[in-house]
C-alpha atoms as a PDB file:
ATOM      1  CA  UNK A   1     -19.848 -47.541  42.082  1.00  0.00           C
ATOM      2  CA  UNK A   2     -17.589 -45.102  43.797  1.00  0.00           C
ATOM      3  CA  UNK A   3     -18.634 -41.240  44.682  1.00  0.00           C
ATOM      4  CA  UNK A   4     -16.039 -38.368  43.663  1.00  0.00           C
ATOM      5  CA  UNK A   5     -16.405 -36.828  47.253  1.00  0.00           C
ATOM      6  CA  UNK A   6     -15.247 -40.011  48.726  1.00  0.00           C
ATOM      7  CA  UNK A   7     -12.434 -40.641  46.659  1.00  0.00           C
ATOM      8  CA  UNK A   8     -11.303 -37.087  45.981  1.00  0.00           C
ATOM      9  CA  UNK A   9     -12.313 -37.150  42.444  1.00  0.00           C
ATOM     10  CA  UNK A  10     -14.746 -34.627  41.330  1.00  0.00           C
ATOM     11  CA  UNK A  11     -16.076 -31.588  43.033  1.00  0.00           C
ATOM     12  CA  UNK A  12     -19.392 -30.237  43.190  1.00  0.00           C
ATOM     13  CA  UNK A  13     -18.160 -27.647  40.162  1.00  0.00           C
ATOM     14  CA  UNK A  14     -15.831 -29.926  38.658  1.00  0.00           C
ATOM     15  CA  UNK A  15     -14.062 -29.807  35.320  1.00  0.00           C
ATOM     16  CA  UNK A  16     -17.023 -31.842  33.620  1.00  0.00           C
ATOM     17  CA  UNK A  17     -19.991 -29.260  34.156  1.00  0.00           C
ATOM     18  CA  UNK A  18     -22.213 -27.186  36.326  1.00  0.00           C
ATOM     19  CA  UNK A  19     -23.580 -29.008  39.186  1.00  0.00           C
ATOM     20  CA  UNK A  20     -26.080 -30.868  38.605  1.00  0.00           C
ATOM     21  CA  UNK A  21     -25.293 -31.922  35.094  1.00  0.00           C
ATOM     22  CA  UNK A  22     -24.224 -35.395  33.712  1.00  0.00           C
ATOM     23  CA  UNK A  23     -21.271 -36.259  31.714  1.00  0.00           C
ATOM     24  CA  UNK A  24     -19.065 -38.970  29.598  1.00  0.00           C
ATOM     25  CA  UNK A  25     -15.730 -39.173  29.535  1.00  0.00           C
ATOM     26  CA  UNK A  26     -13.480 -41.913  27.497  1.00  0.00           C
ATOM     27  CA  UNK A  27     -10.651 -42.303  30.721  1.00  0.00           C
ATOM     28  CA  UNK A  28      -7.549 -44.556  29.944  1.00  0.00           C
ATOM     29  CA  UNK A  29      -5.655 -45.550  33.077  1.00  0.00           C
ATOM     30  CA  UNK A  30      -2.373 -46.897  33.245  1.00  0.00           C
ATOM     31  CA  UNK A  31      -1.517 -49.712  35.813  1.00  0.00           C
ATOM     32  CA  UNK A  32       1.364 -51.622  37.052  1.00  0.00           C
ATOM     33  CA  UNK A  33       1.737 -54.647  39.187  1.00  0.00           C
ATOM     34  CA  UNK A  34       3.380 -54.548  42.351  1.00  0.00           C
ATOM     35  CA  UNK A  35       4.115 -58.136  41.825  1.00  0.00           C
ATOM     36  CA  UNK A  36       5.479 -58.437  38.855  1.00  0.00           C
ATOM     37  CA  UNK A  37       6.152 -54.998  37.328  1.00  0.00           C
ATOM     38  CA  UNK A  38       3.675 -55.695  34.737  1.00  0.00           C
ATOM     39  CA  UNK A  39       2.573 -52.307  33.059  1.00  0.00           C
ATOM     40  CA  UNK A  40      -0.764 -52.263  30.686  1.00  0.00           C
ATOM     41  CA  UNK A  41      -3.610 -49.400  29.920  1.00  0.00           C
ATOM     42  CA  UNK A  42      -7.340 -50.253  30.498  1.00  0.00           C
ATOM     43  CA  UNK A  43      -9.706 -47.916  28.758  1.00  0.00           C
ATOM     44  CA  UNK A  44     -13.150 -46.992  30.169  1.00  0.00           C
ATOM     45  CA  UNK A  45     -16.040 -45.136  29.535  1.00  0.00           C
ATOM     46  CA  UNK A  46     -17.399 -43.638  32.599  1.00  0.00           C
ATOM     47  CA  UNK A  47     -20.336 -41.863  33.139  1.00  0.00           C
ATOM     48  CA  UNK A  48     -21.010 -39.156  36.117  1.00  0.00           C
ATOM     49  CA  UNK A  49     -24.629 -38.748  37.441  1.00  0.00           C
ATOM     50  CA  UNK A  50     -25.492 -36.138  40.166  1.00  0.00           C
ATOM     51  CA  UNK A  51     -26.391 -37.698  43.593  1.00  0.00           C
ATOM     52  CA  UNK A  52     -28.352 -36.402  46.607  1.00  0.00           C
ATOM     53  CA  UNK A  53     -25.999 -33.756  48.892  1.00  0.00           C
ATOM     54  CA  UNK A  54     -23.618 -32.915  46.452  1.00  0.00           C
ATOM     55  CA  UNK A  55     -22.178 -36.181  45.845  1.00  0.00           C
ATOM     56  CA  UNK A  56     -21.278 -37.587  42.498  1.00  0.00           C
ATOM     57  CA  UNK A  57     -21.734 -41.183  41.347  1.00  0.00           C
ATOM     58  CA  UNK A  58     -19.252 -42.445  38.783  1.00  0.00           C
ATOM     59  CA  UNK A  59     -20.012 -45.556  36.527  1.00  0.00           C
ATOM     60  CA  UNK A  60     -17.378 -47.294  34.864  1.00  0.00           C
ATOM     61  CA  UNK A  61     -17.956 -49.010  31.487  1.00  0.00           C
ATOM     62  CA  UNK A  62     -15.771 -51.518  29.236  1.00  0.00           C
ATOM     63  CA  UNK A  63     -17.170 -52.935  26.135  1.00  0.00           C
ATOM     64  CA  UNK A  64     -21.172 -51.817  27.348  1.00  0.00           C
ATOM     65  CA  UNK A  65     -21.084 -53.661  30.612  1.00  0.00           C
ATOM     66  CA  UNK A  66     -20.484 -52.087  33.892  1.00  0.00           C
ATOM     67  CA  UNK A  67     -17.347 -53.303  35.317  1.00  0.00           C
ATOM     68  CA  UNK A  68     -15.585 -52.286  38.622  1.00  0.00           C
ATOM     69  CA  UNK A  69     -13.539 -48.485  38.615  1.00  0.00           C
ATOM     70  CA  UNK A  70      -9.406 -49.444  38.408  1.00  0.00           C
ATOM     71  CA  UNK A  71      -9.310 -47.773  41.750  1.00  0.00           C
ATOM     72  CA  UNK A  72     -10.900 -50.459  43.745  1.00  0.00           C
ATOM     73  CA  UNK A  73     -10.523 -53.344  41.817  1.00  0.00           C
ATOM     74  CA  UNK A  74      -7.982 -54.246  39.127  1.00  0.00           C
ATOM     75  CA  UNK A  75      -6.149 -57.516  38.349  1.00  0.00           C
ATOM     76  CA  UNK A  76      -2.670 -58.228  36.484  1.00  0.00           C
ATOM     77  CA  UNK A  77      -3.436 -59.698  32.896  1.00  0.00           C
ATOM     78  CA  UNK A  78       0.200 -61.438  33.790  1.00  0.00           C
ATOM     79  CA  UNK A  79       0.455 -62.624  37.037  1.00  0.00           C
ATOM     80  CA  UNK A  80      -3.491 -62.095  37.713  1.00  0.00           C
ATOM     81  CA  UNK A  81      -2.240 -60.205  41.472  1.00  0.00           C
ATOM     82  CA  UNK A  82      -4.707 -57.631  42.672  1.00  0.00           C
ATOM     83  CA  UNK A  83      -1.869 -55.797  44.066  1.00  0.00           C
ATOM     84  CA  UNK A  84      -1.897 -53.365  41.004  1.00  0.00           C
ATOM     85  CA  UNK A  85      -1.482 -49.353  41.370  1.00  0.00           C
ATOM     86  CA  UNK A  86      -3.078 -46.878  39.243  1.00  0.00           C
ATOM     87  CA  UNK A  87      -0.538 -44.586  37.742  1.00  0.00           C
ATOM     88  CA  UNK A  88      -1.759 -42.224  35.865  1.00  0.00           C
ATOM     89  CA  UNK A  89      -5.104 -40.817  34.188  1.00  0.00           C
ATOM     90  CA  UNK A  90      -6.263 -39.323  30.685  1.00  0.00           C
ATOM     91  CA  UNK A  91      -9.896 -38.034  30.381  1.00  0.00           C
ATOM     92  CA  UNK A  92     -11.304 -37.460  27.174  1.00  0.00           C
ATOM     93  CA  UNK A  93     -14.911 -36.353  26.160  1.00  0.00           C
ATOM     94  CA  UNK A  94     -16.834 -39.192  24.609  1.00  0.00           C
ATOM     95  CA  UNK A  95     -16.410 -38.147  20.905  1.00  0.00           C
ATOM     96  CA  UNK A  96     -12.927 -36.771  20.809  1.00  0.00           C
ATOM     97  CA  UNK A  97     -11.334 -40.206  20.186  1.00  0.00           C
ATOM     98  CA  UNK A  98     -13.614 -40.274  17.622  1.00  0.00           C
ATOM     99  CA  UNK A  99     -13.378 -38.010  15.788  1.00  0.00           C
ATOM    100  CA  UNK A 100      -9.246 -38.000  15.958  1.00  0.00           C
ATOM    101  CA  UNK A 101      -9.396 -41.461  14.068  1.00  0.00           C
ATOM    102  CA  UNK A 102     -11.188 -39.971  11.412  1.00  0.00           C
ATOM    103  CA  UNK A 103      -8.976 -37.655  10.569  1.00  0.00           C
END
Protein backbone atom coordinates (compact mmCIF):
# COMPACT_ATOMS: atom_id res chain seq x y z
CA UNK A 1 0.00 0.00 0.00
CA UNK A 2 1.45 3.33 -0.89
CA UNK A 3 -0.12 6.91 0.31
CA UNK A 4 -0.63 9.72 -2.50
CA UNK A 5 1.09 12.33 -0.13
CA UNK A 6 4.14 10.24 -0.05
CA UNK A 7 4.48 9.55 -3.52
CA UNK A 8 3.12 12.77 -4.98
CA UNK A 9 0.05 11.21 -6.27
CA UNK A 10 -3.17 12.55 -5.08
CA UNK A 11 -3.96 15.62 -3.13
CA UNK A 12 -6.26 16.17 -0.43
CA UNK A 13 -8.84 17.69 -3.33
CA UNK A 14 -7.67 15.60 -6.00
CA UNK A 15 -9.13 14.89 -9.41
CA UNK A 16 -11.14 11.78 -7.96
CA UNK A 17 -13.49 13.65 -5.37
CA UNK A 18 -14.04 15.82 -2.38
CA UNK A 19 -11.97 14.91 0.49
CA UNK A 20 -12.99 12.46 2.23
CA UNK A 21 -14.63 10.41 -0.44
CA UNK A 22 -13.56 7.00 -1.98
CA UNK A 23 -12.99 6.15 -5.50
CA UNK A 24 -12.14 3.41 -8.42
CA UNK A 25 -10.25 3.94 -11.12
CA UNK A 26 -9.31 1.22 -14.03
CA UNK A 27 -5.27 2.66 -14.36
CA UNK A 28 -3.16 1.03 -17.22
CA UNK A 29 0.56 1.68 -16.83
CA UNK A 30 3.07 1.25 -19.31
CA UNK A 31 6.57 -0.18 -18.35
CA UNK A 32 9.87 -0.82 -19.85
CA UNK A 33 12.88 -2.71 -18.75
CA UNK A 34 16.02 -1.11 -18.19
CA UNK A 35 17.57 -4.39 -18.94
CA UNK A 36 16.32 -5.43 -21.79
CA UNK A 37 14.14 -2.72 -23.38
CA UNK A 38 11.21 -4.84 -22.91
CA UNK A 39 7.96 -2.62 -23.16
CA UNK A 40 4.39 -4.18 -21.90
CA UNK A 41 1.06 -2.50 -20.19
CA UNK A 42 -0.24 -3.88 -16.82
CA UNK A 43 -3.78 -2.92 -16.05
CA UNK A 44 -5.07 -2.34 -12.49
CA UNK A 45 -7.91 -1.52 -10.62
CA UNK A 46 -7.09 0.64 -7.77
CA UNK A 47 -9.08 1.79 -5.17
CA UNK A 48 -8.46 5.18 -2.97
CA UNK A 49 -9.69 5.22 0.71
CA UNK A 50 -9.32 8.38 2.91
CA UNK A 51 -6.70 8.01 5.74
CA UNK A 52 -6.17 9.84 9.05
CA UNK A 53 -4.34 13.59 8.41
CA UNK A 54 -5.13 13.99 5.01
CA UNK A 55 -3.39 11.13 3.63
CA UNK A 56 -4.70 8.85 0.98
CA UNK A 57 -4.26 5.07 0.81
CA UNK A 58 -4.19 3.55 -2.66
CA UNK A 59 -4.91 -0.25 -3.26
CA UNK A 60 -3.91 -1.84 -6.29
CA UNK A 61 -5.93 -4.75 -7.76
CA UNK A 62 -5.28 -7.35 -10.75
CA UNK A 63 -7.68 -10.07 -11.41
CA UNK A 64 -9.50 -9.50 -7.53
CA UNK A 65 -6.33 -9.97 -5.58
CA UNK A 66 -4.31 -7.22 -4.17
CA UNK A 67 -1.03 -7.11 -5.79
CA UNK A 68 1.88 -4.61 -5.28
CA UNK A 69 1.41 -0.71 -7.09
CA UNK A 70 3.95 -0.74 -10.49
CA UNK A 71 5.70 2.00 -8.64
CA UNK A 72 7.38 -0.06 -6.07
CA UNK A 73 7.43 -3.29 -7.40
CA UNK A 74 7.29 -4.52 -11.00
CA UNK A 75 9.12 -7.35 -12.80
CA UNK A 76 10.01 -7.90 -16.67
CA UNK A 77 7.64 -10.70 -18.13
CA UNK A 78 11.03 -11.15 -20.44
CA UNK A 79 14.00 -10.99 -18.66
CA UNK A 80 12.07 -11.14 -15.12
CA UNK A 81 14.67 -7.79 -13.96
CA UNK A 82 13.07 -5.57 -11.38
CA UNK A 83 14.87 -2.78 -12.90
CA UNK A 84 11.63 -1.69 -14.80
CA UNK A 85 10.43 2.16 -15.09
CA UNK A 86 6.97 3.28 -15.18
CA UNK A 87 6.34 5.38 -18.20
CA UNK A 88 3.32 6.57 -18.44
CA UNK A 89 -0.33 6.49 -16.81
CA UNK A 90 -4.12 6.32 -18.03
CA UNK A 91 -6.90 6.57 -15.35
CA UNK A 92 -10.22 5.62 -16.15
CA UNK A 93 -13.41 5.46 -13.91
CA UNK A 94 -14.39 1.90 -13.17
CA UNK A 95 -17.26 1.60 -15.75
CA UNK A 96 -15.98 3.58 -18.67
CA UNK A 97 -14.09 0.60 -20.17
CA UNK A 98 -17.16 -0.90 -19.86
CA UNK A 99 -19.31 0.54 -21.24
CA UNK A 100 -16.90 1.52 -24.45
CA UNK A 101 -16.88 -2.33 -25.31
CA UNK A 102 -20.40 -2.34 -25.52
CA UNK A 103 -20.76 -0.06 -27.89
Amino acid sequence: MRLASETGGLSEAGSHGRFGSSCETIERYRLACRRCSHRWTSQYLVRRRPRGGGRVAELFYQHDTLVPSPWSFAECPRCSASWVRVVSVKPSPVGVEERSRTK
